[in-house]
N, C-alpha and C. Protein backbone atom coordinates (compact mmCIF):
# COMPACT_ATOMS: atom_id res chain seq x y z
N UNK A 1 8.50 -15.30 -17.50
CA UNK A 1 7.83 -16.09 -16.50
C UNK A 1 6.66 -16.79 -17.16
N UNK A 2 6.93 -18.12 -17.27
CA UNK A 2 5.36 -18.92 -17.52
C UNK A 2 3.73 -18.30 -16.92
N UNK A 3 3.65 -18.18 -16.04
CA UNK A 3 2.81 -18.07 -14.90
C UNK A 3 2.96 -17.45 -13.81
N UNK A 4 1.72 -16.87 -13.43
CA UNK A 4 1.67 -15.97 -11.60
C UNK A 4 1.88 -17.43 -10.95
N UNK A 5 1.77 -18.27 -11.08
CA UNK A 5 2.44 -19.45 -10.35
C UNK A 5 4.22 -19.80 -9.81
N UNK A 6 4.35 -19.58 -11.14
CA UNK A 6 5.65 -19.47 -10.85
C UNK A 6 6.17 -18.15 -10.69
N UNK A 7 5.85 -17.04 -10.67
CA UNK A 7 6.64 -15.46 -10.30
C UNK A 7 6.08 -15.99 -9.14
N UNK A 8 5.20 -16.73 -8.44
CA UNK A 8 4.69 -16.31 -6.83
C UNK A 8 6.16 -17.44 -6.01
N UNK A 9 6.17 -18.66 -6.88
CA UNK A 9 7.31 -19.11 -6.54
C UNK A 9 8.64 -19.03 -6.61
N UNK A 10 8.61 -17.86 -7.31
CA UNK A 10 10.20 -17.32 -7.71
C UNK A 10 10.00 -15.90 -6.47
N UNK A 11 9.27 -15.13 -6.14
CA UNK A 11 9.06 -14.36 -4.87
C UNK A 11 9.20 -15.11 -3.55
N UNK A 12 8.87 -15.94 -3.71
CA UNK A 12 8.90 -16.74 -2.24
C UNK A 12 9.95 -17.63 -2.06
N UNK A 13 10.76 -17.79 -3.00
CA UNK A 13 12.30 -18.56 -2.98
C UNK A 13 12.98 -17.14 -2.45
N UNK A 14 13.02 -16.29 -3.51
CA UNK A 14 13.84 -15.45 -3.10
C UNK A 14 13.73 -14.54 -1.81
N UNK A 15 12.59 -14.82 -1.54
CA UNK A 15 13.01 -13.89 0.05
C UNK A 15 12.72 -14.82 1.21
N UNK A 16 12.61 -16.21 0.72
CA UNK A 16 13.24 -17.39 2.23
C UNK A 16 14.88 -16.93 2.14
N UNK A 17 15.15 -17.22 1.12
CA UNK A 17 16.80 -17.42 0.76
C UNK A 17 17.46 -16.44 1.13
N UNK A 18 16.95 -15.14 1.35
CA UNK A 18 17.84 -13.77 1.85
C UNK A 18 17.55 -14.04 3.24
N UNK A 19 16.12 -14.26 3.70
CA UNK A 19 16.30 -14.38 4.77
C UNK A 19 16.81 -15.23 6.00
N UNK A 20 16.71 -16.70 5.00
CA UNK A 20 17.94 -17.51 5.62
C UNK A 20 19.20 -17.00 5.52
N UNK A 21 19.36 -16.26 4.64
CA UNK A 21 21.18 -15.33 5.08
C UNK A 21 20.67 -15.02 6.24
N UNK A 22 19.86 -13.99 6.34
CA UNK A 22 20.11 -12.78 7.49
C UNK A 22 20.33 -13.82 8.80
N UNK A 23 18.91 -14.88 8.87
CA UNK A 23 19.60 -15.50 10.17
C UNK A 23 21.15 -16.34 10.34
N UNK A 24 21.59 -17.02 9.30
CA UNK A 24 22.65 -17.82 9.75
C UNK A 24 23.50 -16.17 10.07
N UNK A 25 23.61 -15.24 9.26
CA UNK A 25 24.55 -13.90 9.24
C UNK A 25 24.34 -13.83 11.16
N UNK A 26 23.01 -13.79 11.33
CA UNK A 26 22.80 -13.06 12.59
C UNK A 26 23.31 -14.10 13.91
N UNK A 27 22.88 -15.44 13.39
CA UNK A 27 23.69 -16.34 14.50
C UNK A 27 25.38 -16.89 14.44
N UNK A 28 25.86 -16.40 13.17
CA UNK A 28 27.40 -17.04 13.13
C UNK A 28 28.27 -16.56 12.71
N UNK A 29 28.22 -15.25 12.62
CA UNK A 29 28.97 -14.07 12.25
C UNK A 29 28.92 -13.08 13.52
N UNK A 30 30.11 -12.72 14.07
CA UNK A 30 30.63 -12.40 15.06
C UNK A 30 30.50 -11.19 14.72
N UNK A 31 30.29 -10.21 15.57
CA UNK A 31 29.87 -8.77 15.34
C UNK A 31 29.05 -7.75 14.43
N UNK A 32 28.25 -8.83 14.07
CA UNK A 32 26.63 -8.45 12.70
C UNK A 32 25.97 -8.01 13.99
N UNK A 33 25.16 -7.10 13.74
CA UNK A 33 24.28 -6.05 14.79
C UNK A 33 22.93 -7.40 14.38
N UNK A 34 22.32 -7.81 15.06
CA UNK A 34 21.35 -8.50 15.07
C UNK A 34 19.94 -8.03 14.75
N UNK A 35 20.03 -6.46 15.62
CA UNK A 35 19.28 -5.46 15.69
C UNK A 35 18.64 -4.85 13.72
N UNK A 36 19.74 -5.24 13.12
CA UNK A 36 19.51 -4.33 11.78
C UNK A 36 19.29 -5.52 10.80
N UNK A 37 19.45 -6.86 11.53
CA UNK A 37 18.89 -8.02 10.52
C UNK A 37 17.97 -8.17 10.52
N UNK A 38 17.50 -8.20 12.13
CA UNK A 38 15.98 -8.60 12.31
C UNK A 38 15.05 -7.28 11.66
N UNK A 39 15.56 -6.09 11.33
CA UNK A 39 14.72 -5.20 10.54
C UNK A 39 14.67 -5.32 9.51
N UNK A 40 15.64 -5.94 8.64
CA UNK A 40 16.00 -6.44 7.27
C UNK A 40 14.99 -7.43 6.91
N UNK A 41 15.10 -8.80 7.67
CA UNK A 41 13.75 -9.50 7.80
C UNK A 41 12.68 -9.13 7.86
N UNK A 42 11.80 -8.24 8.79
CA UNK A 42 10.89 -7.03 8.81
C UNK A 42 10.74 -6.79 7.27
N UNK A 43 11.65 -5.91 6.87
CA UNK A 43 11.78 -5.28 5.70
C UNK A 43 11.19 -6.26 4.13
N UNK A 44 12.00 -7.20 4.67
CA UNK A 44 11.54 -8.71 3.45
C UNK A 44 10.51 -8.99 3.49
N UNK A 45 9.53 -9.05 4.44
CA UNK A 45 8.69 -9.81 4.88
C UNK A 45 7.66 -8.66 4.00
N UNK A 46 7.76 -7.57 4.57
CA UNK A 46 6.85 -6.56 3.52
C UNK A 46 6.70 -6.79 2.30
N UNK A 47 8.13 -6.35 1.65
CA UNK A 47 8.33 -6.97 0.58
C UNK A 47 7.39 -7.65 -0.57
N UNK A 48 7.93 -9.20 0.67
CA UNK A 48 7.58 -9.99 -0.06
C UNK A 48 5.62 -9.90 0.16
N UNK A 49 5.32 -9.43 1.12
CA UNK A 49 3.74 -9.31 0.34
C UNK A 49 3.15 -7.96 0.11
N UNK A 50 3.93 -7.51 -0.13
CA UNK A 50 3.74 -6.40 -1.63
C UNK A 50 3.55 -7.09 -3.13
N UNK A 51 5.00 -7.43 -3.17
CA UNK A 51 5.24 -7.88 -4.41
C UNK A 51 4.11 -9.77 -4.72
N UNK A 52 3.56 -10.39 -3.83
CA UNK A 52 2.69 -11.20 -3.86
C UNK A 52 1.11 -10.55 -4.35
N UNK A 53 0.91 -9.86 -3.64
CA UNK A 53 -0.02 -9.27 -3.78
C UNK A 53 -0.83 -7.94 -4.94
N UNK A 54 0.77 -7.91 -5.53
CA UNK A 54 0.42 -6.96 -6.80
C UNK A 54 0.69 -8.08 -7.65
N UNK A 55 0.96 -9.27 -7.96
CA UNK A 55 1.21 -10.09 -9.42
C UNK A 55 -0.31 -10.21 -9.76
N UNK A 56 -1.50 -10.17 -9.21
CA UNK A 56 -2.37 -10.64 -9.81
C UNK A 56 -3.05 -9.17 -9.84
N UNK A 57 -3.14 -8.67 -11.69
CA UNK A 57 -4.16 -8.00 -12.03
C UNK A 57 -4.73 -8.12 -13.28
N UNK A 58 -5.36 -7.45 -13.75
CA UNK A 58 -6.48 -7.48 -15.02
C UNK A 58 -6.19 -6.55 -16.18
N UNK A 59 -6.25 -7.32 -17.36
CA UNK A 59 -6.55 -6.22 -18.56
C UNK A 59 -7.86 -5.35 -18.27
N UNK A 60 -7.78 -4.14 -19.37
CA UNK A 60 -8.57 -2.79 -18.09
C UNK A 60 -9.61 -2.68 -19.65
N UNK A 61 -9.29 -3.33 -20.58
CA UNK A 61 -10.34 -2.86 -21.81
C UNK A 61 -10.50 -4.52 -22.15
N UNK A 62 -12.06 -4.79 -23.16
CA UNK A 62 -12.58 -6.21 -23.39
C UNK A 62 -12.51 -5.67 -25.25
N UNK A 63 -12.94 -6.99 -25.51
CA UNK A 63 -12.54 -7.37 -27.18
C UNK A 63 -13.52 -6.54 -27.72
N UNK A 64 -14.51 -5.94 -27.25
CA UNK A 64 -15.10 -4.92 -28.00
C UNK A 64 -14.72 -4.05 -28.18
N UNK A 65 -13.93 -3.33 -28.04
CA UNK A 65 -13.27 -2.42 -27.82
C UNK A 65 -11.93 -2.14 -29.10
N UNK A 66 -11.99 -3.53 -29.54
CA UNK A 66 -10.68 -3.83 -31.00
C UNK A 66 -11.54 -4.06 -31.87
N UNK A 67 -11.12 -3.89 -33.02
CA UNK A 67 -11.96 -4.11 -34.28
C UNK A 67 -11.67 -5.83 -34.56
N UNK A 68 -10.37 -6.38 -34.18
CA UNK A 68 -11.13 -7.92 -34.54
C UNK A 68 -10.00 -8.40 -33.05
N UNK A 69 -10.37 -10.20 -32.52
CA UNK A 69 -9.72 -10.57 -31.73
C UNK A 69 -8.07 -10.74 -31.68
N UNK A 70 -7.34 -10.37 -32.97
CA UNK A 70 -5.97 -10.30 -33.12
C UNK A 70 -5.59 -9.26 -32.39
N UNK A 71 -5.68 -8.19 -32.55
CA UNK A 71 -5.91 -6.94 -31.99
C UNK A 71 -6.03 -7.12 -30.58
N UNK A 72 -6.46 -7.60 -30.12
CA UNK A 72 -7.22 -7.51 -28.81
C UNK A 72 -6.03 -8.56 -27.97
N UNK A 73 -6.03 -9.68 -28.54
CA UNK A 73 -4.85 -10.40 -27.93
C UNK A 73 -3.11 -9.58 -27.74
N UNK A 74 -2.86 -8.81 -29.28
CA UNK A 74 -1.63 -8.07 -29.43
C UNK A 74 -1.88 -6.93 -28.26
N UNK A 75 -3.10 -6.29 -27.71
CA UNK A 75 -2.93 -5.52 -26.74
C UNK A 75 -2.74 -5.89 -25.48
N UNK A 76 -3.56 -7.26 -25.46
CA UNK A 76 -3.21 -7.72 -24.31
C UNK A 76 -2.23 -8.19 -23.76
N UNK A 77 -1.68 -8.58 -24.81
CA UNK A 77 -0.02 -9.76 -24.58
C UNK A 77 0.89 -8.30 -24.26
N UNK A 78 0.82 -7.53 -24.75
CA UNK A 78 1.80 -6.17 -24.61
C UNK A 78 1.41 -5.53 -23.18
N UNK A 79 0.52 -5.33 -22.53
CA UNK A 79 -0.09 -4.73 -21.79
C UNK A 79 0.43 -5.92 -20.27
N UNK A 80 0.35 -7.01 -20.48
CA UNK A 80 1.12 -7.98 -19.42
C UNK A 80 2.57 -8.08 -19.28
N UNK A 81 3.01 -7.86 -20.48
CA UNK A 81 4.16 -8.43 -20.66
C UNK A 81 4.99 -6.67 -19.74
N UNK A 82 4.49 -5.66 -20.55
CA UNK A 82 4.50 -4.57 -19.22
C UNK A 82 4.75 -4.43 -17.96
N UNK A 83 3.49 -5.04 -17.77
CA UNK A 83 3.22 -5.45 -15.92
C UNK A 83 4.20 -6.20 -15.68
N UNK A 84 4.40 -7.28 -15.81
CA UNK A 84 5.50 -8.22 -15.22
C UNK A 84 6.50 -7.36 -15.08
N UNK A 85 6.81 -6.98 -16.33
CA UNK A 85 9.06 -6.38 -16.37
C UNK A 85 8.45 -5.08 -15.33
N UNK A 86 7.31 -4.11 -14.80
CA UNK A 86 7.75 -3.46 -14.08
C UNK A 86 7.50 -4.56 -12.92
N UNK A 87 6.73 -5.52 -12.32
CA UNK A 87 6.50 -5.67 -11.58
C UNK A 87 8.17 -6.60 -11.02
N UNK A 88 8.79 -7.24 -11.78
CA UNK A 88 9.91 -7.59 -11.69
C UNK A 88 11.41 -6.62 -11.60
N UNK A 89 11.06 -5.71 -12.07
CA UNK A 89 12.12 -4.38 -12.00
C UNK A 89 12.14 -4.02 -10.65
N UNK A 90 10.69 -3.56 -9.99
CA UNK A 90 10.11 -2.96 -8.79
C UNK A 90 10.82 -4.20 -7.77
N UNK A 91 10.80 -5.27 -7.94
CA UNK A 91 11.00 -5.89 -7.20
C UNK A 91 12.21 -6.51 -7.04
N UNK A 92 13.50 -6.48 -8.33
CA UNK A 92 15.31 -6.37 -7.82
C UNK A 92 15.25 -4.94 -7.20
N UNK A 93 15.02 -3.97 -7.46
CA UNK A 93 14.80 -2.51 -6.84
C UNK A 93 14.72 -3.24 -5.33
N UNK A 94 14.33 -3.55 -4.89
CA UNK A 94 13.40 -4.09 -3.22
C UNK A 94 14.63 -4.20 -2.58
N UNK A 95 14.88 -5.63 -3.60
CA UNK A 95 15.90 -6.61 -2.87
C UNK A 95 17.26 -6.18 -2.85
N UNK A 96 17.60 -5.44 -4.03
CA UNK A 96 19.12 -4.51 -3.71
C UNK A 96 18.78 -3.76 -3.06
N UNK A 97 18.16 -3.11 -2.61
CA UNK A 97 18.08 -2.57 -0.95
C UNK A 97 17.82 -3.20 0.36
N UNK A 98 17.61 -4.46 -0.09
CA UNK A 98 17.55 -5.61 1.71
C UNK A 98 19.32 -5.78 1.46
N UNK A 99 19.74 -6.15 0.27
CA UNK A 99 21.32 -6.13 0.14
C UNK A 99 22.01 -5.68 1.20
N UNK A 100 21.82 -3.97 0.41
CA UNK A 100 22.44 -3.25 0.62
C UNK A 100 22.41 -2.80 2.28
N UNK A 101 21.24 -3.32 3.03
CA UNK A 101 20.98 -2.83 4.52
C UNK A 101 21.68 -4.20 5.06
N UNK A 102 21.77 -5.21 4.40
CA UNK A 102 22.44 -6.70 5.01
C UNK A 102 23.74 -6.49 4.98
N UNK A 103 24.23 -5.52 4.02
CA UNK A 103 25.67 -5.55 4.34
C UNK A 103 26.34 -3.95 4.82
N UNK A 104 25.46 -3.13 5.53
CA UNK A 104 25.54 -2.67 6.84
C UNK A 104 25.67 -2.95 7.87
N UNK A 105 24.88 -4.14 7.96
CA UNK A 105 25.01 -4.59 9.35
C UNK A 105 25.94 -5.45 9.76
N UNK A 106 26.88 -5.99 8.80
CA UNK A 106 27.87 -6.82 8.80
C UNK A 106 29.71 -5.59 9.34
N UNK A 107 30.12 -6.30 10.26
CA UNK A 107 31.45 -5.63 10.61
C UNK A 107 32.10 -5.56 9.20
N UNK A 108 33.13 -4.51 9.35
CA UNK A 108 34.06 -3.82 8.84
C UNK A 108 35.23 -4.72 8.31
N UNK A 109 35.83 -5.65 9.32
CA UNK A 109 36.18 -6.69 8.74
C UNK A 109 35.91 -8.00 8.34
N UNK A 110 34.36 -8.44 8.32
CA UNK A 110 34.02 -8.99 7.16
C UNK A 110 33.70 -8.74 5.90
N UNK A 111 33.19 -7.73 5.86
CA UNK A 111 32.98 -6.71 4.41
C UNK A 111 34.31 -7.20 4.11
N UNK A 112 35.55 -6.87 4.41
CA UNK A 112 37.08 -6.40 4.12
C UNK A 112 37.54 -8.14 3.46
N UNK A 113 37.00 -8.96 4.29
CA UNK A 113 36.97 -9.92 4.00
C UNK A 113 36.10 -11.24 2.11
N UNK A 114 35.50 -10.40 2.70
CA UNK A 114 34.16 -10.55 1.61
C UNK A 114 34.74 -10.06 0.27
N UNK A 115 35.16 -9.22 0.13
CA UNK A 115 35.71 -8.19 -1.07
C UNK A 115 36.93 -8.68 -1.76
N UNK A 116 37.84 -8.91 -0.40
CA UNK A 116 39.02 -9.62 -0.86
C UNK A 116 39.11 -10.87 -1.40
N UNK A 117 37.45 -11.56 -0.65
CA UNK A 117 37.57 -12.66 -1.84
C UNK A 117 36.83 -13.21 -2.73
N UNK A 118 35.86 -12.15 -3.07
CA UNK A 118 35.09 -11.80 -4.24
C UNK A 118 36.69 -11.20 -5.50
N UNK A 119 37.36 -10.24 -4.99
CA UNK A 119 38.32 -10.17 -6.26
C UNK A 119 39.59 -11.20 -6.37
N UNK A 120 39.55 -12.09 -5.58
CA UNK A 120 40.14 -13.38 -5.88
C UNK A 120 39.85 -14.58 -7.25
């Protein structure tokens, strides 16, 4: 990721975009429990300001602390680069579980449907 600019815009694509599933799912799909989308949405909505709200933090030690500024940059660049992959791990973790509750709430024979033509 370039920037908390863009992870904030790559968070906020991705959970319009699920949640525009859940509604078209909830208005045009015939026997989706509506009830377990609109919690799914709920669910996203957290989510997504969790995961907004933890991208922005701080290195926890200053350049005094290294014997010269090479040092100090190599800890720092390692010490972000950290944060992100968990903060990005933590957060497919999230979303394969809005998945996985989105396609609960979907009937038996769309799943059946879905599958059959995913292995097509």
């Amino acid at each position: 990721m370039a920037n908390k600019r863009d992870l904030k815009k790559m968070v906020n694509y991705v959970c319009a975009d699920i949640a525009t599933e859940c509604l078209i799912a909830s208005e045009y799909v015939k026997g989706v429990d509506a009830a377990k989308m609109d919690a799914v949405i709920a669910k996203l909505a957290d989510i997504q300001t969790l995961a907004l709200s933890n991208i922005a933090f701080s290195f926890d030690a200053v350049r005094s602390d290294f014997a010269n500024p090479k040092d100090y940059n190599k800890a720092k660049s390692a010490y972000f680069h950290r944060a992100y992959q968990s903060l990005k791990q933590k957060f497919h973790e999230k979303v394969n579980e809005v998945v996985k509750d989105m396609n609960q709430a979907l009937p038996e024979e769309v799943k059946a449907a879905n599958i059959k033509e995913a292995n097509a």
